[in-house]
PDB file of N, CA and C in Angstrom:
ATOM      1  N   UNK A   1      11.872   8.706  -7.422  1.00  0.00           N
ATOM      2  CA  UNK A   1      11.597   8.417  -8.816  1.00  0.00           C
ATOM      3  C   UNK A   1      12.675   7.479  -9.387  1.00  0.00           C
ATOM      4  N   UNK A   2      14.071   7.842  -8.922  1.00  0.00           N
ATOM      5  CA  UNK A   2      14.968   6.964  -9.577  1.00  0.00           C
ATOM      6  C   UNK A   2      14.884   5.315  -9.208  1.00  0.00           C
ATOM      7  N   UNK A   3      14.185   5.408  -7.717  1.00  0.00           N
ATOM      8  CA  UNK A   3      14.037   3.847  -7.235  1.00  0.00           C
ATOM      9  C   UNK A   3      13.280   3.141  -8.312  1.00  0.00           C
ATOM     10  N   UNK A   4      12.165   4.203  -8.772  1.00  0.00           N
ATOM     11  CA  UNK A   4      10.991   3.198  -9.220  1.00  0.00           C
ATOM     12  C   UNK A   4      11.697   2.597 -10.763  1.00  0.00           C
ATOM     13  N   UNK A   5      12.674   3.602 -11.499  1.00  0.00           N
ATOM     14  CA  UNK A   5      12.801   3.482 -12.537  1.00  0.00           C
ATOM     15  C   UNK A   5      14.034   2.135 -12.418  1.00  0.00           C
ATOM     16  N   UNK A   6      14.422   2.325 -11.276  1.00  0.00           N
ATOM     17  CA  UNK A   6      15.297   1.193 -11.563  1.00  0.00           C
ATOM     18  C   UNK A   6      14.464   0.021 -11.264  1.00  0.00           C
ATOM     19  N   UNK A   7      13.627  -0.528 -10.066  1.00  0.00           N
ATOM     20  CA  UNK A   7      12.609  -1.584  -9.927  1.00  0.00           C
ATOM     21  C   UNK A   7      12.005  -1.997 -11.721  1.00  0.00           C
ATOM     22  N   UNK A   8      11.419  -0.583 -12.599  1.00  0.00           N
ATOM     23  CA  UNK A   8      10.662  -0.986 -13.600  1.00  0.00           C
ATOM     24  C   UNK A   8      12.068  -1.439 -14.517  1.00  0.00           C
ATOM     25  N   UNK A   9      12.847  -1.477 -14.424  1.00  0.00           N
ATOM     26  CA  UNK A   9      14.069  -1.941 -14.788  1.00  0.00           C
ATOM     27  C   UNK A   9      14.494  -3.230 -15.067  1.00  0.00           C
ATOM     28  N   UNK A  10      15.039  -3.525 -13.537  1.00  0.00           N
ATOM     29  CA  UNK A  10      15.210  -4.787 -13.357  1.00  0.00           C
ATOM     30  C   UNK A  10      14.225  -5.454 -13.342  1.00  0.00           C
ATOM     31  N   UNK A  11      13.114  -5.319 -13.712  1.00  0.00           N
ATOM     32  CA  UNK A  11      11.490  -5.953 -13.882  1.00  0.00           C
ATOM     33  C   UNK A  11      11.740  -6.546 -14.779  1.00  0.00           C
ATOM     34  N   UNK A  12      12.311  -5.833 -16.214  1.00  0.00           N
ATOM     35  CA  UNK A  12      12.542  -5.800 -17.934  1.00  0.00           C
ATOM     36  C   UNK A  12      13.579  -6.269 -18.430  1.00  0.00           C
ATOM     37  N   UNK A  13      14.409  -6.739 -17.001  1.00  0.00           N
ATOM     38  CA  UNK A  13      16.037  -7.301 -17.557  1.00  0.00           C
ATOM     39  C   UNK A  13      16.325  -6.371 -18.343  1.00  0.00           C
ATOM     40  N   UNK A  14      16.476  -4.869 -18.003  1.00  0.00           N
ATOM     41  CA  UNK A  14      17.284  -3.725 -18.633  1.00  0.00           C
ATOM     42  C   UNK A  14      17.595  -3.114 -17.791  1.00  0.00           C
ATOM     43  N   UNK A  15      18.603  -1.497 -18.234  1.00  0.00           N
ATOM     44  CA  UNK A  15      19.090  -0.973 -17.628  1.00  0.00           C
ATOM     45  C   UNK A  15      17.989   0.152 -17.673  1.00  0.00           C
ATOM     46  N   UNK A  16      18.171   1.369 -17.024  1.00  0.00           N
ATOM     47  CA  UNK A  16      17.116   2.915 -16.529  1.00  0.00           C
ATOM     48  C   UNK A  16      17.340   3.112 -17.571  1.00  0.00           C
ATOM     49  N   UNK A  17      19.242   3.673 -18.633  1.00  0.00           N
ATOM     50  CA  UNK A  17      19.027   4.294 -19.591  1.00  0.00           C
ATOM     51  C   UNK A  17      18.495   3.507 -20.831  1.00  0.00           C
ATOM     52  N   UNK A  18      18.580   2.345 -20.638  1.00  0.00           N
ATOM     53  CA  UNK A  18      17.636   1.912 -22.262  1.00  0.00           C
ATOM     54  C   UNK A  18      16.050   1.332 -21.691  1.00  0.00           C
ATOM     55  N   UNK A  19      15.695   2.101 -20.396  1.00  0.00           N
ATOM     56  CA  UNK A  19      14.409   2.011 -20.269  1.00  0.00           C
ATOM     57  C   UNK A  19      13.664   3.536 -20.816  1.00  0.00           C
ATOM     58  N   UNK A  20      14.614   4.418 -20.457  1.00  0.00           N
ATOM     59  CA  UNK A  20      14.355   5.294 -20.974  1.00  0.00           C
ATOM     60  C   UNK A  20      15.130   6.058 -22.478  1.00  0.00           C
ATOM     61  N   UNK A  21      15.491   4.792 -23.096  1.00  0.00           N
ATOM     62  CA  UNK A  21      15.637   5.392 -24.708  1.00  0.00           C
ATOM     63  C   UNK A  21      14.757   4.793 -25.405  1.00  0.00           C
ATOM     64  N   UNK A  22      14.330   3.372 -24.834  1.00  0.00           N
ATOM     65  CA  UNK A  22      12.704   2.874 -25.351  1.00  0.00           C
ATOM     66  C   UNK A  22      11.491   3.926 -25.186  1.00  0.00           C
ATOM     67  N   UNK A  23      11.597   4.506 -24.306  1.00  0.00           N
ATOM     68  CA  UNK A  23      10.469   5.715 -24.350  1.00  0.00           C
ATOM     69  C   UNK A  23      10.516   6.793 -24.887  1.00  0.00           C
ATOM     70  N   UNK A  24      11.986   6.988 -25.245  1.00  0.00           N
ATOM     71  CA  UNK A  24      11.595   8.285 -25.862  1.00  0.00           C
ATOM     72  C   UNK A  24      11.767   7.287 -27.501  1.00  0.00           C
ATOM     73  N   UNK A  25      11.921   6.815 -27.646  1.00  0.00           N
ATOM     74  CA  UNK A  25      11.713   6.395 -29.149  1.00  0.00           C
ATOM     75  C   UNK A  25      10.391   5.947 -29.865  1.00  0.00           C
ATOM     76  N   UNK A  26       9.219   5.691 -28.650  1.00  0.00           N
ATOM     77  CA  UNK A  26       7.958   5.373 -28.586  1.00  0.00           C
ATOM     78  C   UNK A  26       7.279   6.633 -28.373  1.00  0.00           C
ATOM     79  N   UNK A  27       7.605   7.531 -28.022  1.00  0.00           N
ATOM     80  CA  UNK A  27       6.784   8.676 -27.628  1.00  0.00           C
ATOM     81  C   UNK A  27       6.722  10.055 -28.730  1.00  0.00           C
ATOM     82  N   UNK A  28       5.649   9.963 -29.101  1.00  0.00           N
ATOM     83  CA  UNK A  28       5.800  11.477 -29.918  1.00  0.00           C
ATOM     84  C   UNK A  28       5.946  12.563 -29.296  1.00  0.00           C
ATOM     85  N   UNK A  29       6.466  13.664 -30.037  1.00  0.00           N
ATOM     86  CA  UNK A  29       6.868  14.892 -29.052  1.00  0.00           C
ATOM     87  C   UNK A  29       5.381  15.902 -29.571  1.00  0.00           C
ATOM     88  N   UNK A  30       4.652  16.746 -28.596  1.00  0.00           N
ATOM     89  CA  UNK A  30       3.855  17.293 -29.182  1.00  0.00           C
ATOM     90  C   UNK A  30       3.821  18.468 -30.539  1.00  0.00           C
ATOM     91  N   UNK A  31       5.026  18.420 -30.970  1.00  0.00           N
ATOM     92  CA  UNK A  31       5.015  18.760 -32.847  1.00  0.00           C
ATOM     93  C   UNK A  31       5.163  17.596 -33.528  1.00  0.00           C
ATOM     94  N   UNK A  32       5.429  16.526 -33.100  1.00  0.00           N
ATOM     95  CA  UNK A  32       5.769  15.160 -34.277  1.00  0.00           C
ATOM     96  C   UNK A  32       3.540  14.757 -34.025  1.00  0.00           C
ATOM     97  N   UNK A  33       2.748  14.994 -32.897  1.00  0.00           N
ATOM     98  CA  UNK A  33       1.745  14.745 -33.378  1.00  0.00           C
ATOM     99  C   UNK A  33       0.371  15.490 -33.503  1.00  0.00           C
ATOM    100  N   UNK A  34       1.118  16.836 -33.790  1.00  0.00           N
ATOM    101  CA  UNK A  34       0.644  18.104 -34.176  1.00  0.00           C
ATOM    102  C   UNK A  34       0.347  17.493 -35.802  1.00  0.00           C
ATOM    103  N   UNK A  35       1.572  17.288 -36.339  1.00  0.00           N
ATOM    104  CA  UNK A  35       1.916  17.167 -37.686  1.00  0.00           C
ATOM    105  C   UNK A  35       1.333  15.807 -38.483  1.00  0.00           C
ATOM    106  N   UNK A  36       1.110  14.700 -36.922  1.00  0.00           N
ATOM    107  CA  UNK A  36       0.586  13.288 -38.051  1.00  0.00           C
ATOM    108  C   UNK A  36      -0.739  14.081 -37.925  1.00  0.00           C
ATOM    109  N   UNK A  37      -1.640  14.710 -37.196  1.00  0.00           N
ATOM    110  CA  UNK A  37      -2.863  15.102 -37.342  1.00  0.00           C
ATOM    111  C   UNK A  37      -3.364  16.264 -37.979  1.00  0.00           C
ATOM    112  N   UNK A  38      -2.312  16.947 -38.759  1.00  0.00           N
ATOM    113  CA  UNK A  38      -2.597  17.781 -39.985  1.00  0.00           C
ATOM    114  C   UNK A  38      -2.302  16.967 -40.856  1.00  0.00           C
ATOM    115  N   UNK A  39      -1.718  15.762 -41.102  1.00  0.00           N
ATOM    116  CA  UNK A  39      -1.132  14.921 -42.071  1.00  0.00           C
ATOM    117  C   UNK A  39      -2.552  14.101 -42.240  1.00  0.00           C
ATOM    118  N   UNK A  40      -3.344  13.579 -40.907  1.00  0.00           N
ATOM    119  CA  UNK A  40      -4.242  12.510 -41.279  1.00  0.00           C
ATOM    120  C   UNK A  40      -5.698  12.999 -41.658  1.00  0.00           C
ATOM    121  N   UNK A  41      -5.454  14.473 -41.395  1.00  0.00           N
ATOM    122  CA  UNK A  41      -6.662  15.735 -42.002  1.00  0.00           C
ATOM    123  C   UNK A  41      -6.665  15.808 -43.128  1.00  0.00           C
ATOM    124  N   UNK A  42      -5.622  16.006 -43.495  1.00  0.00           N
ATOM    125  CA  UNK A  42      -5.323  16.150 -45.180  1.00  0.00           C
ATOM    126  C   UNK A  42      -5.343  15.320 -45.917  1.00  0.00           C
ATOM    127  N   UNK A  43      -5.111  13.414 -45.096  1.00  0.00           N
ATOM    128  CA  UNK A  43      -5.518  12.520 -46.116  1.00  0.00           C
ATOM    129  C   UNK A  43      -6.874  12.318 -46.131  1.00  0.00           C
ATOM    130  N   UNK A  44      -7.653  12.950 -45.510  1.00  0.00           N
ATOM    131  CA  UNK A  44      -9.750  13.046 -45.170  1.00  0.00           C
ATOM    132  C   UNK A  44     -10.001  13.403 -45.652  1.00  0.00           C
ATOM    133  N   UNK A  45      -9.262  14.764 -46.524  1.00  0.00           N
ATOM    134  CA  UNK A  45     -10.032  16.324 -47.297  1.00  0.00           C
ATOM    135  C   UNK A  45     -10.280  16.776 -46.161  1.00  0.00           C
ATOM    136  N   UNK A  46      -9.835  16.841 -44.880  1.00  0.00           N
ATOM    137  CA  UNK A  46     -10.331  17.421 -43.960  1.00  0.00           C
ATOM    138  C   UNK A  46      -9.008  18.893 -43.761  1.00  0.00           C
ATOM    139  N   UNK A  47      -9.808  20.182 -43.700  1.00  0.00           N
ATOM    140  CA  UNK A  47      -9.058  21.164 -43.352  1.00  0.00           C
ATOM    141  C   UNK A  47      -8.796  21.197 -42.000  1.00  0.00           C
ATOM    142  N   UNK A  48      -7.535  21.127 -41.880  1.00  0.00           N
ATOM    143  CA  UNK A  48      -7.049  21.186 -40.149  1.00  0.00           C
ATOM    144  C   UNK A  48      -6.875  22.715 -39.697  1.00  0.00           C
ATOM    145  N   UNK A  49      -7.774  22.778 -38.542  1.00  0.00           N
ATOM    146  CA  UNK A  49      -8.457  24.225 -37.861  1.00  0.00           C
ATOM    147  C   UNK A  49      -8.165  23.946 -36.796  1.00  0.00           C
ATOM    148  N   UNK A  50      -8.352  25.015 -35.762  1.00  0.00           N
ATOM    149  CA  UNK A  50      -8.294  25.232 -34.735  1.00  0.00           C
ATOM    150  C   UNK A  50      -9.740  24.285 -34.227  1.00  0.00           C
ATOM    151  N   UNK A  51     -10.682  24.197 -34.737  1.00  0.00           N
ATOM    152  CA  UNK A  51     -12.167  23.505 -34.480  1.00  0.00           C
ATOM    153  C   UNK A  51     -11.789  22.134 -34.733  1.00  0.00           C
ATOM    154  N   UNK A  52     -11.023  22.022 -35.860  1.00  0.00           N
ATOM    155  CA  UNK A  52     -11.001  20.361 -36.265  1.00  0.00           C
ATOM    156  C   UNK A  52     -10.531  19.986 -35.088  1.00  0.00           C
ATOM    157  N   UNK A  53      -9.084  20.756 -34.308  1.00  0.00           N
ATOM    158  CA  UNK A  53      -8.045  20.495 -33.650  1.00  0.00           C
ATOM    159  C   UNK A  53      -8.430  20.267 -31.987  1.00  0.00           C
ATOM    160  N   UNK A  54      -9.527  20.867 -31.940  1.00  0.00           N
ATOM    161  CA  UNK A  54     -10.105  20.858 -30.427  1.00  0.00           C
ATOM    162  C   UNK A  54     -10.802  19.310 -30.578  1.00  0.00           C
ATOM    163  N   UNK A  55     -12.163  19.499 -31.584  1.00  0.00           N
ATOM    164  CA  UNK A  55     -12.873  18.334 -31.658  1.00  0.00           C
ATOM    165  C   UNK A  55     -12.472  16.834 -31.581  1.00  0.00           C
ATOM    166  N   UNK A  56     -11.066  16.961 -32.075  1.00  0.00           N
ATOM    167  CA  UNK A  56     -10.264  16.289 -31.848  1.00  0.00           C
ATOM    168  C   UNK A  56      -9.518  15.525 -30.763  1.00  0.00           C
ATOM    169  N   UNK A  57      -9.424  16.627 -29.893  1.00  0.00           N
ATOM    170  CA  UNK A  57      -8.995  16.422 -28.330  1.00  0.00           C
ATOM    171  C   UNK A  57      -9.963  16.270 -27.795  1.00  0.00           C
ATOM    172  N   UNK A  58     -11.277  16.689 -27.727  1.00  0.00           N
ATOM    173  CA  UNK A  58     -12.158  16.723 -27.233  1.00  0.00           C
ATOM    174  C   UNK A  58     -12.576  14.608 -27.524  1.00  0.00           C
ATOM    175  N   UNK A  59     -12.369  14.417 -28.685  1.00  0.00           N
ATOM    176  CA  UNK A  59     -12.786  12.915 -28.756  1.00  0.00           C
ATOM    177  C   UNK A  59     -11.681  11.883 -27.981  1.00  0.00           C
ATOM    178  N   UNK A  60     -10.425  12.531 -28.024  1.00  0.00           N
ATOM    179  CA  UNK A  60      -9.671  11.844 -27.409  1.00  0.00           C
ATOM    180  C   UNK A  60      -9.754  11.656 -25.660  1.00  0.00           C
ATOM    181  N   UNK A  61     -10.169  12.839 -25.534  1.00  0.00           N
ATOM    182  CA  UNK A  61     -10.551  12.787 -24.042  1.00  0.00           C
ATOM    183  C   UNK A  61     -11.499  11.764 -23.208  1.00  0.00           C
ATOM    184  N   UNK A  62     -12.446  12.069 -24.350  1.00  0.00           N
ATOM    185  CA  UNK A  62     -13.927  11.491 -24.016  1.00  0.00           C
ATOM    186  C   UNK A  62     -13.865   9.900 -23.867  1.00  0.00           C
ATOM    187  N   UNK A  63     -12.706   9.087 -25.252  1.00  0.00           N
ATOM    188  CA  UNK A  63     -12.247   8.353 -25.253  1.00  0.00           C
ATOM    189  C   UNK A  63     -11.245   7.672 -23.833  1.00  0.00           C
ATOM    190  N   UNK A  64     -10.480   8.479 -23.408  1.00  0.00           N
ATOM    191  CA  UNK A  64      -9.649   8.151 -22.419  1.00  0.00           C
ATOM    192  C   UNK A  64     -10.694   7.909 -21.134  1.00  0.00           C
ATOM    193  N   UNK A  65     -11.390   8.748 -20.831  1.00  0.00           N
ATOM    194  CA  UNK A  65     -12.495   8.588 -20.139  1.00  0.00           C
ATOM    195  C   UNK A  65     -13.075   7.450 -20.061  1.00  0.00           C
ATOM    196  N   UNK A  66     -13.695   6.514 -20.949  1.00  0.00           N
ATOM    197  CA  UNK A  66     -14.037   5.323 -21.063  1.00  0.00           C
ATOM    198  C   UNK A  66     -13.238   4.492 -20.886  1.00  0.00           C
ATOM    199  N   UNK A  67     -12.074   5.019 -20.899  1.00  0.00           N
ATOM    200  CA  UNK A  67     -10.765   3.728 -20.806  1.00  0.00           C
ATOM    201  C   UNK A  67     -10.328   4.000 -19.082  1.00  0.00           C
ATOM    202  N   UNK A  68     -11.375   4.582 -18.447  1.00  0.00           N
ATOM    203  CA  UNK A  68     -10.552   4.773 -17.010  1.00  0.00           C
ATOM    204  C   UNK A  68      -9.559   5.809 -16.790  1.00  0.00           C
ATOM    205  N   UNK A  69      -9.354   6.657 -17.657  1.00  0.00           N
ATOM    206  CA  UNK A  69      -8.190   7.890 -17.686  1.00  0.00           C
ATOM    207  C   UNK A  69      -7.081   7.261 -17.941  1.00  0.00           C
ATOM    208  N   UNK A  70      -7.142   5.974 -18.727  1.00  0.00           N
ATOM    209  CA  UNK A  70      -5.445   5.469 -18.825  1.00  0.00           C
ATOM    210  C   UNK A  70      -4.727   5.952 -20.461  1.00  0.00           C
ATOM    211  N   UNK A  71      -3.625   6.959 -20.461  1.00  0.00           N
ATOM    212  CA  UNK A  71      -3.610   7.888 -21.452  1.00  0.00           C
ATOM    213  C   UNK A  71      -3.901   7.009 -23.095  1.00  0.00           C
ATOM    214  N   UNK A  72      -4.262   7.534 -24.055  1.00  0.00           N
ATOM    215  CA  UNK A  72      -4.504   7.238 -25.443  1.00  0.00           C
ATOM    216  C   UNK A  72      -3.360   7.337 -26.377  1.00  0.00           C
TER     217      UNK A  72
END
């Protein structure tokens, strides 16, 4: 793993650790997008449920699916 990260590295004219402080600064943690999707419920009038919350994943999936499984 460390090979690859250094190859995707020197790919980027960077180093591993600011390849990987670009990612975590791009990446939500699953409570930062727990929270934009009770946030973007609530700007809908939409009550955020356990149903909203599946249907939800459930579209995202379905979505990724069409995209070849490449994540959303």
């Amino acid at each position: 793993m460390r090979d690859r990260l250094r190859i995707l590295a020197e790919e980027r004219g960077t180093t591993i650790t600011e390849l990987l402080e670009d990612l975590a600064t791009r990446e939500l943690t699953a409570a930062e997008r727990e929270q934009r999707a009770f946030e973007a419920a609530r700007e809908l009038g939409i009550e955020y449920t356990e149903q909203v919350q599946q249907a939800g994943q459930d579209a995202w999936a379905t979505i990724r699916a069409h995209q070849g499984g490449a994540a959303a």
